[in-house]
N, C-alpha and C. Protein backbone atom coordinates (compact mmCIF):
# COMPACT_ATOMS: atom_id res chain seq x y z
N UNK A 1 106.23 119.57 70.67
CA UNK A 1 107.08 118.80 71.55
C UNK A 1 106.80 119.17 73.00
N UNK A 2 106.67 118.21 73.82
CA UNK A 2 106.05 118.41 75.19
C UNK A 2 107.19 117.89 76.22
N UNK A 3 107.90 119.17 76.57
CA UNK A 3 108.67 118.75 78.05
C UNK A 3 108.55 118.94 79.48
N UNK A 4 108.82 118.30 79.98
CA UNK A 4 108.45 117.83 81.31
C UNK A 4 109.86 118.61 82.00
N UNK A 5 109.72 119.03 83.01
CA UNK A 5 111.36 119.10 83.69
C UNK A 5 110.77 119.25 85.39
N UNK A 6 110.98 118.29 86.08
CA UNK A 6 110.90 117.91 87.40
C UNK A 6 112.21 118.26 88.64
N UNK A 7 111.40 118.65 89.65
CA UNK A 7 112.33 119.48 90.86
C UNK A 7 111.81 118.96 92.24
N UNK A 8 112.99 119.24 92.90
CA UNK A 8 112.35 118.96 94.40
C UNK A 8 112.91 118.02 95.40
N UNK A 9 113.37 116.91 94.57
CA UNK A 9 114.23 116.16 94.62
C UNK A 9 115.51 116.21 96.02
N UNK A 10 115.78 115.52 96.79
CA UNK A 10 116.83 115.69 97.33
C UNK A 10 116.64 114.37 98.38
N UNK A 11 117.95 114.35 99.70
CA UNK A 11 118.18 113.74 100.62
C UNK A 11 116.89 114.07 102.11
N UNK A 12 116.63 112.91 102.43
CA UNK A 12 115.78 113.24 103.65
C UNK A 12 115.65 112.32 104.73
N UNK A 13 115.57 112.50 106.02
CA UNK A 13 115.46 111.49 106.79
C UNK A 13 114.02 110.57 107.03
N UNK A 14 114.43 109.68 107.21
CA UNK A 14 112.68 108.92 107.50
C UNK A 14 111.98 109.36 108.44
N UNK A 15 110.72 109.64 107.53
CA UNK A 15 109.68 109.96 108.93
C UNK A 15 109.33 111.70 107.80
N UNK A 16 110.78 111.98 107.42
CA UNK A 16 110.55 113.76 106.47
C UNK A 16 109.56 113.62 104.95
N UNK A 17 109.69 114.85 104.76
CA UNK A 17 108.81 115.60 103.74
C UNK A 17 109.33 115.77 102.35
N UNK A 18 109.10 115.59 101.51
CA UNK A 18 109.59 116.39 99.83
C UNK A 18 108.12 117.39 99.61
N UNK A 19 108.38 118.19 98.36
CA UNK A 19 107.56 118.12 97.89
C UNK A 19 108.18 118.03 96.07
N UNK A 20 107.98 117.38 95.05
CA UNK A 20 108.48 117.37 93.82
C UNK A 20 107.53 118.26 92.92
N UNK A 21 107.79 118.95 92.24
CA UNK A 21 107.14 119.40 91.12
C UNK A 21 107.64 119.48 89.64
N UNK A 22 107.07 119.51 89.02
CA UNK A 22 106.78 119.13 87.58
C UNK A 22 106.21 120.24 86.67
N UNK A 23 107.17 120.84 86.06
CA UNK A 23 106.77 121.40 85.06
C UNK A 23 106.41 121.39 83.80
N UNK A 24 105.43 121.78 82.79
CA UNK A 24 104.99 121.32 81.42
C UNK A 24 105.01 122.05 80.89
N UNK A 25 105.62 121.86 79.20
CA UNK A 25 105.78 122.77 78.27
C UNK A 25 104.14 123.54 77.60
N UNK A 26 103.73 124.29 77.59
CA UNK A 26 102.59 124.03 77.15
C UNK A 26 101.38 124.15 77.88
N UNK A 27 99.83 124.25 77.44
CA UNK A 27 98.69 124.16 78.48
C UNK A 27 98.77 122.62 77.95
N UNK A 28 99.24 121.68 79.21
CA UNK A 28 98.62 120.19 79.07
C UNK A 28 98.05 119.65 80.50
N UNK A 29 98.45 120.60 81.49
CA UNK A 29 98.04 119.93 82.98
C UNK A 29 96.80 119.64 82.82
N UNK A 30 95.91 120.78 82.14
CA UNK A 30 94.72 120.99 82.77
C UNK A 30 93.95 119.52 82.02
N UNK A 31 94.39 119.24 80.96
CA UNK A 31 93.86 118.40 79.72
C UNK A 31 94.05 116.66 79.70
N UNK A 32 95.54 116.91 80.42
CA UNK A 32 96.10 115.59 80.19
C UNK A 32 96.26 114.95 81.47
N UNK A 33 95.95 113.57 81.41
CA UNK A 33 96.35 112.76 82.72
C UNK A 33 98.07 113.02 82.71
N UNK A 34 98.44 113.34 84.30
CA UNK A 34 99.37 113.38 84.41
C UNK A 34 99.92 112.41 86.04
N UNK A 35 101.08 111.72 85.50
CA UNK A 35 101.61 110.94 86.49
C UNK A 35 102.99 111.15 87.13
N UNK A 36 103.23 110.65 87.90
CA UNK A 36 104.39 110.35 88.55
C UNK A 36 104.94 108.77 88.61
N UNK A 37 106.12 108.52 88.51
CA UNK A 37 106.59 107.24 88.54
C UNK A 37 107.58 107.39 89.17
N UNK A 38 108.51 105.88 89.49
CA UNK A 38 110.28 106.33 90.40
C UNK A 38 110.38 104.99 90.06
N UNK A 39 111.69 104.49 90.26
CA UNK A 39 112.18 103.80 89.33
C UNK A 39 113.16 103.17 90.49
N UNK A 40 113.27 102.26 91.63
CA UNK A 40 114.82 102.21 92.35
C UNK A 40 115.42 101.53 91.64
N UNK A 41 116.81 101.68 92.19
CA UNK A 41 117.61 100.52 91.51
C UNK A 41 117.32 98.93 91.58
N UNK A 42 117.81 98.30 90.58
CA UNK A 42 117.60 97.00 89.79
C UNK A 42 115.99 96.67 90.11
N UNK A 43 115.07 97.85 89.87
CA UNK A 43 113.95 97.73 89.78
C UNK A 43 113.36 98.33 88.80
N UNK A 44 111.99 97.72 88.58
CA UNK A 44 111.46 98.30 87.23
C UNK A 44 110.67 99.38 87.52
N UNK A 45 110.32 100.02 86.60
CA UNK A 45 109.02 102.06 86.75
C UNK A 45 108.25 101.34 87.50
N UNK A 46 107.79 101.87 88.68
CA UNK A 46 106.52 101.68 88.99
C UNK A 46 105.46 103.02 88.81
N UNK A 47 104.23 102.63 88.55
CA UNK A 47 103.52 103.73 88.81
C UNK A 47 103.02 104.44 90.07
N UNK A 48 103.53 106.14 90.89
CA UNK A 48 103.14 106.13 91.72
C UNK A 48 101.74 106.54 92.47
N UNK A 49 101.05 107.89 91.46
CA UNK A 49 100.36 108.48 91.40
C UNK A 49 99.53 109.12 90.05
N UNK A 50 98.48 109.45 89.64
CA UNK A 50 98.38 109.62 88.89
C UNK A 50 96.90 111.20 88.88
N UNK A 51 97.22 111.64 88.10
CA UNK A 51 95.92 112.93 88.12
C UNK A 51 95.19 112.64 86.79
N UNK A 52 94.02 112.87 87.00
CA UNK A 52 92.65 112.74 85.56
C UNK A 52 92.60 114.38 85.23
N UNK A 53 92.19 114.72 84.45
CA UNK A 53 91.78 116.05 83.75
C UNK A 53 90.49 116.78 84.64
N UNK A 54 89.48 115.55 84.98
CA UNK A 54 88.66 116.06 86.05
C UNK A 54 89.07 116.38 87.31
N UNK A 55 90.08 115.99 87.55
CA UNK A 55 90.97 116.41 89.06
C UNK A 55 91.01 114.71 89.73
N UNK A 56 90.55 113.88 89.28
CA UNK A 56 90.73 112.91 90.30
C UNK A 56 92.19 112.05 90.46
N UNK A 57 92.44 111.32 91.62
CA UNK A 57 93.41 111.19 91.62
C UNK A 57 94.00 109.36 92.34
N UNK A 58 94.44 109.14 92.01
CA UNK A 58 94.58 107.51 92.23
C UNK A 58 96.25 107.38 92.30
N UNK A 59 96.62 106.39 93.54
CA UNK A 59 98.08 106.21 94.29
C UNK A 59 98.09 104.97 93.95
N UNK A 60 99.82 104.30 94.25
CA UNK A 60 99.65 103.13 94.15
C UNK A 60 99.60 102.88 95.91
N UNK A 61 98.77 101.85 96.12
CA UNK A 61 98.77 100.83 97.70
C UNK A 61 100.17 101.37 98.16
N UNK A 62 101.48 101.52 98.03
CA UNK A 62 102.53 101.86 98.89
C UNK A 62 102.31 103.01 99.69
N UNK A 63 102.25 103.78 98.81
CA UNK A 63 102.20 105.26 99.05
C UNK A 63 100.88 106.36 99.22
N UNK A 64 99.70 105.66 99.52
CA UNK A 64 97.97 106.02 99.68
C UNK A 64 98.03 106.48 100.98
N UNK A 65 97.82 107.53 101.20
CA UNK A 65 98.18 108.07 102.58
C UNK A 65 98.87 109.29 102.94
N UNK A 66 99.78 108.83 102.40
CA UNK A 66 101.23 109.46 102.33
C UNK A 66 101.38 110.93 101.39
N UNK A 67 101.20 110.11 100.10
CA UNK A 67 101.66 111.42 99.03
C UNK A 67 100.29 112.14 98.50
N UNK A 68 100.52 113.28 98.13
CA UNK A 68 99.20 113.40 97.65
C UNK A 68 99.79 114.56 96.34
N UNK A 69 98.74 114.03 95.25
CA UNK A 69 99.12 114.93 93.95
C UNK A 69 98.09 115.87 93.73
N UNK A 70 98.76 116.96 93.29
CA UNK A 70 97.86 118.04 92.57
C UNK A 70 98.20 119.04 91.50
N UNK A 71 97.74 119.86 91.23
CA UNK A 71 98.31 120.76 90.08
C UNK A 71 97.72 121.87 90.51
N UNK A 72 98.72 122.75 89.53
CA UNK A 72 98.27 124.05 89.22
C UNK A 72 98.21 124.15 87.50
N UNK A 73 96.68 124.86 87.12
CA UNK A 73 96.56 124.87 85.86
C UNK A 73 97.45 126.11 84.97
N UNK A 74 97.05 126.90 86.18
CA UNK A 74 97.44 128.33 86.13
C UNK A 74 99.53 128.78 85.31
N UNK A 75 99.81 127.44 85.61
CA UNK A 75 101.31 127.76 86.02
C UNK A 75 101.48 126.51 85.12
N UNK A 76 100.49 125.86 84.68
CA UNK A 76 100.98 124.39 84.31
C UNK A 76 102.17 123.20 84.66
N UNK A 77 101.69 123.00 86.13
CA UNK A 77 102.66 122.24 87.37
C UNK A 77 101.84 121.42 87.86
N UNK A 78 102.38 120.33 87.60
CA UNK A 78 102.08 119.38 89.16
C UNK A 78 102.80 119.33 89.90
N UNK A 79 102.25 118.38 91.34
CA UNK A 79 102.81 118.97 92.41
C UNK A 79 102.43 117.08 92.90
N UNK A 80 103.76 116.34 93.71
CA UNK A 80 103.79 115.55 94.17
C UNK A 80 103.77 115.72 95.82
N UNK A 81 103.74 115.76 96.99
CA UNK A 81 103.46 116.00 98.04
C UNK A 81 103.88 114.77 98.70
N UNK A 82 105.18 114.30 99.74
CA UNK A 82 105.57 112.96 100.19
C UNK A 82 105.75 113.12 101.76
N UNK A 83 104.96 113.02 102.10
CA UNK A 83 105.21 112.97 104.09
C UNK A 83 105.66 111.35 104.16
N UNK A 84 105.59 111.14 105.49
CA UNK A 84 105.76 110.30 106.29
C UNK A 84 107.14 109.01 105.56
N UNK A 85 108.24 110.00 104.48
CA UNK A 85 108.55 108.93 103.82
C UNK A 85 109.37 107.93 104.40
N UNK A 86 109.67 107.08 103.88
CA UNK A 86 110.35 105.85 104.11
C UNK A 86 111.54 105.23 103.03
N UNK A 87 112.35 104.70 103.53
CA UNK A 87 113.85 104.12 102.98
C UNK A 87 113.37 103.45 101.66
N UNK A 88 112.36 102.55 101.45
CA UNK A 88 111.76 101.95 100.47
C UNK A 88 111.33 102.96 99.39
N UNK A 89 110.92 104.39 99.83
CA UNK A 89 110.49 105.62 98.75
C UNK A 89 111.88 106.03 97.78
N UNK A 90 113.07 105.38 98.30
CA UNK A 90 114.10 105.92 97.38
C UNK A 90 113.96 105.76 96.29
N UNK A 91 114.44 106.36 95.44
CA UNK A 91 113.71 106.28 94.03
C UNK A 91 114.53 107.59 93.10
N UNK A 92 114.40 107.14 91.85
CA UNK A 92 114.18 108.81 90.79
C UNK A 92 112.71 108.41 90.00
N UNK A 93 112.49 109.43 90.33
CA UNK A 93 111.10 110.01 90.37
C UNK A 93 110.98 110.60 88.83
N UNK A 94 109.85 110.14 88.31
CA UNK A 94 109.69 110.79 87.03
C UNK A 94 108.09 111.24 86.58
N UNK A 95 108.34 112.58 86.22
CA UNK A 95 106.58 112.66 85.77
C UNK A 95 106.83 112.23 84.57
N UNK A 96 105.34 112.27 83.91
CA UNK A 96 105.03 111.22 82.77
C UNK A 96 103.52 112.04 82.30
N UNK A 97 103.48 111.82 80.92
CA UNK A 97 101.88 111.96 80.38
C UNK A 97 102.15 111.52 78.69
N UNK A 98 100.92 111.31 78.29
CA UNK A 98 100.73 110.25 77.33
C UNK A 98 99.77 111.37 76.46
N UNK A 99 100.12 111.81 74.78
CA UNK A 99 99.25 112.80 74.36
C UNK A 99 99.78 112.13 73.07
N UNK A 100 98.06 111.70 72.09
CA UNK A 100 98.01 111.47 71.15
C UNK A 100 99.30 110.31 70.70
N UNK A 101 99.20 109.58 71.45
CA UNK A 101 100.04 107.93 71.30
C UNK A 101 101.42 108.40 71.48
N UNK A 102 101.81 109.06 72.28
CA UNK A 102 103.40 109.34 72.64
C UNK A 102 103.52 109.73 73.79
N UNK A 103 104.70 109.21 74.25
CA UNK A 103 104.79 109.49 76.04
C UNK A 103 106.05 110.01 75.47
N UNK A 104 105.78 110.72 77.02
CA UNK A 104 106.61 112.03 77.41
C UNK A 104 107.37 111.54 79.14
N UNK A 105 108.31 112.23 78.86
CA UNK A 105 108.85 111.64 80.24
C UNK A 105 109.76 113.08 80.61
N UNK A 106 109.90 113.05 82.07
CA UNK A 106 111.05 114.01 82.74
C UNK A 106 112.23 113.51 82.78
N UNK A 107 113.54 114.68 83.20
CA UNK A 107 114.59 113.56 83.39
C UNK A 107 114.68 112.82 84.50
N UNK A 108 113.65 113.03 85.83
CA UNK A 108 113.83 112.22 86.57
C UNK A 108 114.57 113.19 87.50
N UNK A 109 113.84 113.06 89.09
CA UNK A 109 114.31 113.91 90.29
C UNK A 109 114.72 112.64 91.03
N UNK A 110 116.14 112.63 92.19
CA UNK A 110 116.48 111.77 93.00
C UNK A 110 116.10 111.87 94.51
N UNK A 111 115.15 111.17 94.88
CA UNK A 111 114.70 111.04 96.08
C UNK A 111 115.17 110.25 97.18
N UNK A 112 116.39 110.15 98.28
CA UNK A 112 116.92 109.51 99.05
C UNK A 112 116.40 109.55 100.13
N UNK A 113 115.93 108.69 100.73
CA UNK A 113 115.54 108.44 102.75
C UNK A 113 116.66 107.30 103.04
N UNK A 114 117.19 108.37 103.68
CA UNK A 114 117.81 107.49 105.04
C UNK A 114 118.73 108.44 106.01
N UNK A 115 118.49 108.07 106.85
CA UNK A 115 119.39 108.53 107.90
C UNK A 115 120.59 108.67 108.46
């Protein structure tokens, strides 16, 4: 059983910083694509970011610039990284990874911009 439990989460003004991280039960960082998603209200998951096992890493168009993901294998964590955010980034935030036809999900960190 593979859990996720995500931190970092909080209130920030526009223009500020988070950083979210993600913890995994288990060695799966190093192995498994691992993502981030956020969810606003009366909106559906989007995908935000995502990490490959080789290290590479792919954003969605909103947020390319801005956030940047990485891990630690060592500690088995990812690490979401959000500058320059914006009122539209509000969100709960969820990591995510997919192992042997079953997804896994966090409970979800709450990310607020506004001023």
């Amino acid at each position: 059983q593979v859990q996720l439990v995500e931190s970092g989460g909080g209130l920030v003004q526009p223009g500020g910083s988070l950083r979210l991280s993600c913890v995994a039960s288990g060695n799966i960082v190093s192995w498994y694509v691992m993502d981030w998603y956020r969810q606003a209200p009366g909106k559906q998951r989007e995908l935000v970011a995502a990490i490959a096992r080789g290290g590479s890493t792919n954003y969605a168009y909103s947020v390319k610039g801005r956030f940047t993901l990485s891990r630690d294998n060592a500690n088995n964590t990812v690490y979401l990284q959000m500058s320059s955010l914006k009122p539209e980034d509000t969100a709960v935030y969820f990591c995510h990874t997919g192992l042997s036809g079953f997804d896994y999900w966090g409970q979800g960190t709450q990310v607020t911009v506004s001023s």
